[in-house]
Protein backbone atom coordinates (compact mmCIF):
# COMPACT_ATOMS: atom_id res chain seq x y z
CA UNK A 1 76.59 -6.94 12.42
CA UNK A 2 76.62 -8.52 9.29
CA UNK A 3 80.19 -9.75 7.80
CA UNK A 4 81.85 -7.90 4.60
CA UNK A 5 81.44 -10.45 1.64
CA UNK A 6 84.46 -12.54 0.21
CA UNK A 7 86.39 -10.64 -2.03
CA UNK A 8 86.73 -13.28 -5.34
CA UNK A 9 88.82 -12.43 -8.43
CA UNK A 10 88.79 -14.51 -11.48
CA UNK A 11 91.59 -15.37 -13.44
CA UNK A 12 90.34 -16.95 -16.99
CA UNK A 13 91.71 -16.20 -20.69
CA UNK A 14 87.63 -16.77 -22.12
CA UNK A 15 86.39 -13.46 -21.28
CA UNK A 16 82.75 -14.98 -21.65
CA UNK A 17 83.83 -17.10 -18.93
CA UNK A 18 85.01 -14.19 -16.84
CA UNK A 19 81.65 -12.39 -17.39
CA UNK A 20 79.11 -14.86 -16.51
CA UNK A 21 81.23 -16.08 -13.23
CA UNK A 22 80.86 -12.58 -12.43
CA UNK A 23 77.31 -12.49 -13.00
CA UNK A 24 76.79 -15.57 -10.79
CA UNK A 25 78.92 -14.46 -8.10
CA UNK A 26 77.99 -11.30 -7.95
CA UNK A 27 74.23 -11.82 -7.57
CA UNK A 28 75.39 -13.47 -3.95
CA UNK A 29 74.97 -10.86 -1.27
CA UNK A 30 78.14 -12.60 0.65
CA UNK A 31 80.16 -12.37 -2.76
CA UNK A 32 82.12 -10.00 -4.60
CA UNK A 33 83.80 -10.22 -7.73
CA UNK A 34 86.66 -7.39 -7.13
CA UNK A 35 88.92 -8.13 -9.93
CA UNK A 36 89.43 -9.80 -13.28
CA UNK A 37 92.67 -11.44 -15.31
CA UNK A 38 92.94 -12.88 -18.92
CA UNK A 39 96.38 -14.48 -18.31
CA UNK A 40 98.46 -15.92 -15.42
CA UNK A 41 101.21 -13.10 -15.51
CA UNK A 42 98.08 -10.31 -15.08
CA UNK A 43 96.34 -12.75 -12.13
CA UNK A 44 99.67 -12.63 -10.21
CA UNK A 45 99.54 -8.50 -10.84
CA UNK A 46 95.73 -8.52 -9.70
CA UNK A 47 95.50 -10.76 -6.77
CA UNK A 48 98.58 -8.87 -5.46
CA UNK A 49 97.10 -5.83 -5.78
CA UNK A 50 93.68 -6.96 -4.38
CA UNK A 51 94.37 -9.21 -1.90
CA UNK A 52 91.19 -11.03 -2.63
CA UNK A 53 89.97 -14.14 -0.37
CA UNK A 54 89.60 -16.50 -2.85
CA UNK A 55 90.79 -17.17 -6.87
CA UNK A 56 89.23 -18.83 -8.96
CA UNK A 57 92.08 -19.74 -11.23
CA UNK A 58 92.08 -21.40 -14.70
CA UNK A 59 94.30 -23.76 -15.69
CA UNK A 60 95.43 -23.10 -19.06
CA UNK A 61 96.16 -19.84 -19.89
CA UNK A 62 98.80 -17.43 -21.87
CA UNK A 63 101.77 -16.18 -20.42
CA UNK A 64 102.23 -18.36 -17.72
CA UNK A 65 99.81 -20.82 -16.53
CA UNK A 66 97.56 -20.99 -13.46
CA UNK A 67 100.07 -23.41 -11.81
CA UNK A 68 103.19 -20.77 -12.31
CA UNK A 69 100.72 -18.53 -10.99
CA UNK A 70 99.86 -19.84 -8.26
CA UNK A 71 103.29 -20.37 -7.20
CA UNK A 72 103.80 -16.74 -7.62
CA UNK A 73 101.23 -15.42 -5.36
CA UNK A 74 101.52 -18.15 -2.95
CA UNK A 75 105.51 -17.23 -2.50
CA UNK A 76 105.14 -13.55 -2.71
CA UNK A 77 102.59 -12.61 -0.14
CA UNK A 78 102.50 -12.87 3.37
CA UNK A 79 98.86 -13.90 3.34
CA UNK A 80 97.82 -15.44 0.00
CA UNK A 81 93.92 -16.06 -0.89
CA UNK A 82 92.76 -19.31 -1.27
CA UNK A 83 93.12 -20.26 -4.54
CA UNK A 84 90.96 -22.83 -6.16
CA UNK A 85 91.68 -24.20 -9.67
CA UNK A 86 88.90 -24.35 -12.56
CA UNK A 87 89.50 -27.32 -14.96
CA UNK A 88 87.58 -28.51 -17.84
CA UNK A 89 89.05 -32.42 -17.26
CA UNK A 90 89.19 -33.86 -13.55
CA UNK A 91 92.05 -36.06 -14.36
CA UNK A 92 93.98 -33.38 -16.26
CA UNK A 93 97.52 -33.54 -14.71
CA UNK A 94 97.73 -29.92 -14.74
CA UNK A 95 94.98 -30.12 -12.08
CA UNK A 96 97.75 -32.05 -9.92
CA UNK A 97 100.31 -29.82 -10.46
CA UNK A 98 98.53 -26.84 -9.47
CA UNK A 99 97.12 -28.82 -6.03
CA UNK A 100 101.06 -29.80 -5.29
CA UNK A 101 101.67 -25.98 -6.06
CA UNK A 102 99.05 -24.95 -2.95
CA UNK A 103 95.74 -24.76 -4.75
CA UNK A 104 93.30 -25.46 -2.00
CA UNK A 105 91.31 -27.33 -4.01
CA UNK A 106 89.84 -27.88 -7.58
CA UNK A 107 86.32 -26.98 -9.83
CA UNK A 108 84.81 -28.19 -12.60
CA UNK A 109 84.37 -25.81 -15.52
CA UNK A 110 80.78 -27.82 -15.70
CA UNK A 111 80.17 -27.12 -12.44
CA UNK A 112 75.88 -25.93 -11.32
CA UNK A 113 76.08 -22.14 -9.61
CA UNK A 114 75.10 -23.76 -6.33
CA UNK A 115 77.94 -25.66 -6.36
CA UNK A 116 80.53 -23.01 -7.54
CA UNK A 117 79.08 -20.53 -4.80
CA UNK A 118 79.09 -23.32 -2.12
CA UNK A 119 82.89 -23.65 -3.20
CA UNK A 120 83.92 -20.49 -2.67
CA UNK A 121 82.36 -20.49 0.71
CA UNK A 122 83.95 -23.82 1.41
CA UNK A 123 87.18 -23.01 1.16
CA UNK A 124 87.01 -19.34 2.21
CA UNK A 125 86.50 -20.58 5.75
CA UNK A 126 89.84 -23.25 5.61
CA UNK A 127 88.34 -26.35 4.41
CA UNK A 128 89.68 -27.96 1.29
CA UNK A 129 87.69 -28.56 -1.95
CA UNK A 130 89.01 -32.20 -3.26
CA UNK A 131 87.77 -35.21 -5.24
CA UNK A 132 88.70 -38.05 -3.55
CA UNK A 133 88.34 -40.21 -6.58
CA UNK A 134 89.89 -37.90 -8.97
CA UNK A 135 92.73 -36.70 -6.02
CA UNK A 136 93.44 -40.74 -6.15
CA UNK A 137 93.74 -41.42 -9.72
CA UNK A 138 96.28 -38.19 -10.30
CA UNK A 139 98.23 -38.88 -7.08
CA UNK A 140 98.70 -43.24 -8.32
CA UNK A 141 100.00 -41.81 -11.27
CA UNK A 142 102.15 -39.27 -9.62
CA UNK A 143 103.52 -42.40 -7.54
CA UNK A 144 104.09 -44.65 -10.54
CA UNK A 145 106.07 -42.52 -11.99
CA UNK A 146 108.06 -40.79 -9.50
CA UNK A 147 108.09 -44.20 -6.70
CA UNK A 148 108.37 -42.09 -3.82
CA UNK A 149 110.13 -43.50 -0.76
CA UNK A 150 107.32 -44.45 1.96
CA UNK A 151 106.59 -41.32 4.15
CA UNK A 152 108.89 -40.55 7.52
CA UNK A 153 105.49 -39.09 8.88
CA UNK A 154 103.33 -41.96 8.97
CA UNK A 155 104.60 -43.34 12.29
CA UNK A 156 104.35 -40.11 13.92
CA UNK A 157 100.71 -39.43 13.22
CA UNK A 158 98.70 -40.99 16.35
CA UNK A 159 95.58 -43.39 15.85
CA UNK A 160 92.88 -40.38 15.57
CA UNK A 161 95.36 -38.17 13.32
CA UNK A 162 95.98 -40.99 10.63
CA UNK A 163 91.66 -41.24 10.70
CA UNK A 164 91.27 -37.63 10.64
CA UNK A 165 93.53 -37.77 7.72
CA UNK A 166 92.23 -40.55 6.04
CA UNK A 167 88.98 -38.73 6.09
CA UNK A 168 90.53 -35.31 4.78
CA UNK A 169 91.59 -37.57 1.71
CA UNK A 170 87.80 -38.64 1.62
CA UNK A 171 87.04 -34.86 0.88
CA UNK A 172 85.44 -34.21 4.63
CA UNK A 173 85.28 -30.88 6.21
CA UNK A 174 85.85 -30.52 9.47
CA UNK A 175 82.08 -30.25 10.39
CA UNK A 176 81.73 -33.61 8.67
CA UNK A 177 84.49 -34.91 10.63
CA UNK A 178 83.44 -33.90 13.50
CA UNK A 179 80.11 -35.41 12.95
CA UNK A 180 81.49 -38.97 11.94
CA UNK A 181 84.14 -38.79 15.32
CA UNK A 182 81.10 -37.56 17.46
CA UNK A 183 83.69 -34.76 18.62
CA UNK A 184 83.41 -31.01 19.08
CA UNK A 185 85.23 -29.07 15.96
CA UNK A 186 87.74 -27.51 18.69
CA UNK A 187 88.71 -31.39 18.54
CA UNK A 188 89.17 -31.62 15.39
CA UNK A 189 90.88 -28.43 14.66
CA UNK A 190 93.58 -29.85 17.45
CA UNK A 191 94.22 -33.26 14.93
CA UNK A 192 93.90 -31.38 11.79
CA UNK A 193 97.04 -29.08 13.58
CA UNK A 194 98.44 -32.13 14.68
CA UNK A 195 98.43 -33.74 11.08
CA UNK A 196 99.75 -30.61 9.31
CA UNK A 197 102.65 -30.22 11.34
CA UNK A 198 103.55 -33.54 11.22
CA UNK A 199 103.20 -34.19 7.48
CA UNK A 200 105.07 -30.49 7.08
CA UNK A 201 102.53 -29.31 5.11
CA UNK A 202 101.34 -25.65 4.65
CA UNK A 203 97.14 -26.32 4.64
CA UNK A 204 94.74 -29.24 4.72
CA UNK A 205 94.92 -30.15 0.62
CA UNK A 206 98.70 -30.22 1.14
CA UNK A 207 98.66 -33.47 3.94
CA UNK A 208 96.15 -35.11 1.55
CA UNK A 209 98.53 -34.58 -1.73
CA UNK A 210 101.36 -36.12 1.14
CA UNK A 211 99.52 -38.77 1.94
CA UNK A 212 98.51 -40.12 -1.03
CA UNK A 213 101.92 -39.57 -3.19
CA UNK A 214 103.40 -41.52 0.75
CA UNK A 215 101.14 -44.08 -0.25
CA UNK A 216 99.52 -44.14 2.66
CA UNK A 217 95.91 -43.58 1.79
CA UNK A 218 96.24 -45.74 -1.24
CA UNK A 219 97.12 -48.76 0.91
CA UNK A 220 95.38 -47.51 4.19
CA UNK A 221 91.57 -47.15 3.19
């Protein structure tokens, strides 16, 4: 029995954008584009009606923004989408902002169809969608400015939990980790669990954004 597809709504103010994500997506027999906003109050309104899987959610938009957004639908329902972020600049500090506010990951606005499709899929099934490099950059400046005490969770975290960590903040899924640990993905789900409780954190992009403003992948790798 095949599987419903993934519900998808987009959230952009450029309704050409809107209109050819929705021809891309919806050419995917796994895919559905159920909803559309042009602004971050109507996304809120949309996604709350829909109750979509996944958002694609722009940045920059009237109203509020997609960070505020985000916030919003991540506080108000019981069980939020994933919500990915759609940037034109990797190292735009909104980008941050939004990951800190639960974003589960981040897109490029350049980004091939493969690679937007293979997103959506990615984080549909609980896997974060972060650039290590860019992730970095945004989370050294975070640091510099704010100088955030060292993290109480650090010591806690056993041997295999700080590597399965260390390779979330590399931008592996759980497959991949698996694969590089020559363990089962039961196995990993367990240190992934392990990690998130530990680092009090909500999802997988979460620990990483803990980790790095902690400083501990930025003196650990």
């Amino acid at each position: 029995m095949s599987r419903p597809p993934l519900r998808v709504v987009v959230a952009d103010d450029e309704r050409m954008v809107r209109t050819a994500l929705r021809v891309i997506l919806d050419a995917e027999a796994d895919l559905e584009v159920v909803g559309e906003a042009a602004s971050g109050a109507e996304a809120v309104s949309v996604v709350r009606a829909l109750a979509p899987d996944v958002v694609l959610m722009d940045v920059r938009m009237p109203e509020i923004d997609g960070i505020r957004a985000t916030e919003q639908i991540l506080r108000s329902m019981a069980d939020p989408p994933r919500i990915v972020v759609v940037t034109t600049f990797e190292n735009d500090a909104y980008v941050y902002d939004a990951l800190r506010a639960g974003a589960c990951g981040f897109l490029l606005k350049r980004a091939d169809p493969d690679e937007l499709i293979g997103a959506i899929r990615l984080v549909a099934r609980g896997d974060s969608l972060l650039f290590p490099a860019a992730v970095r950059s945004l989370a050294a400046a975070h640091a510099a400015a704010t100088r955030p005490a060292a993290p109480p969770w650090a010591g806690r975290l056993t041997e295999r939990e700080a590597e399965v960590l260390r390779l979330m903040a590399n931008g592996l899924t759980n497959q991949e980790i698996g694969e590089r640990l020559g363990v089962g993905p039961q196995t990993i789900k367990t240190h992934v669990a392990g990690v998130l409780a530990k680092t009090g954190s909500r999802d997988r992009t979460q620990a990483v954004i803990a980790a790095y403003e902690g400083g501990f992948i930025l003196k650990k790798s």
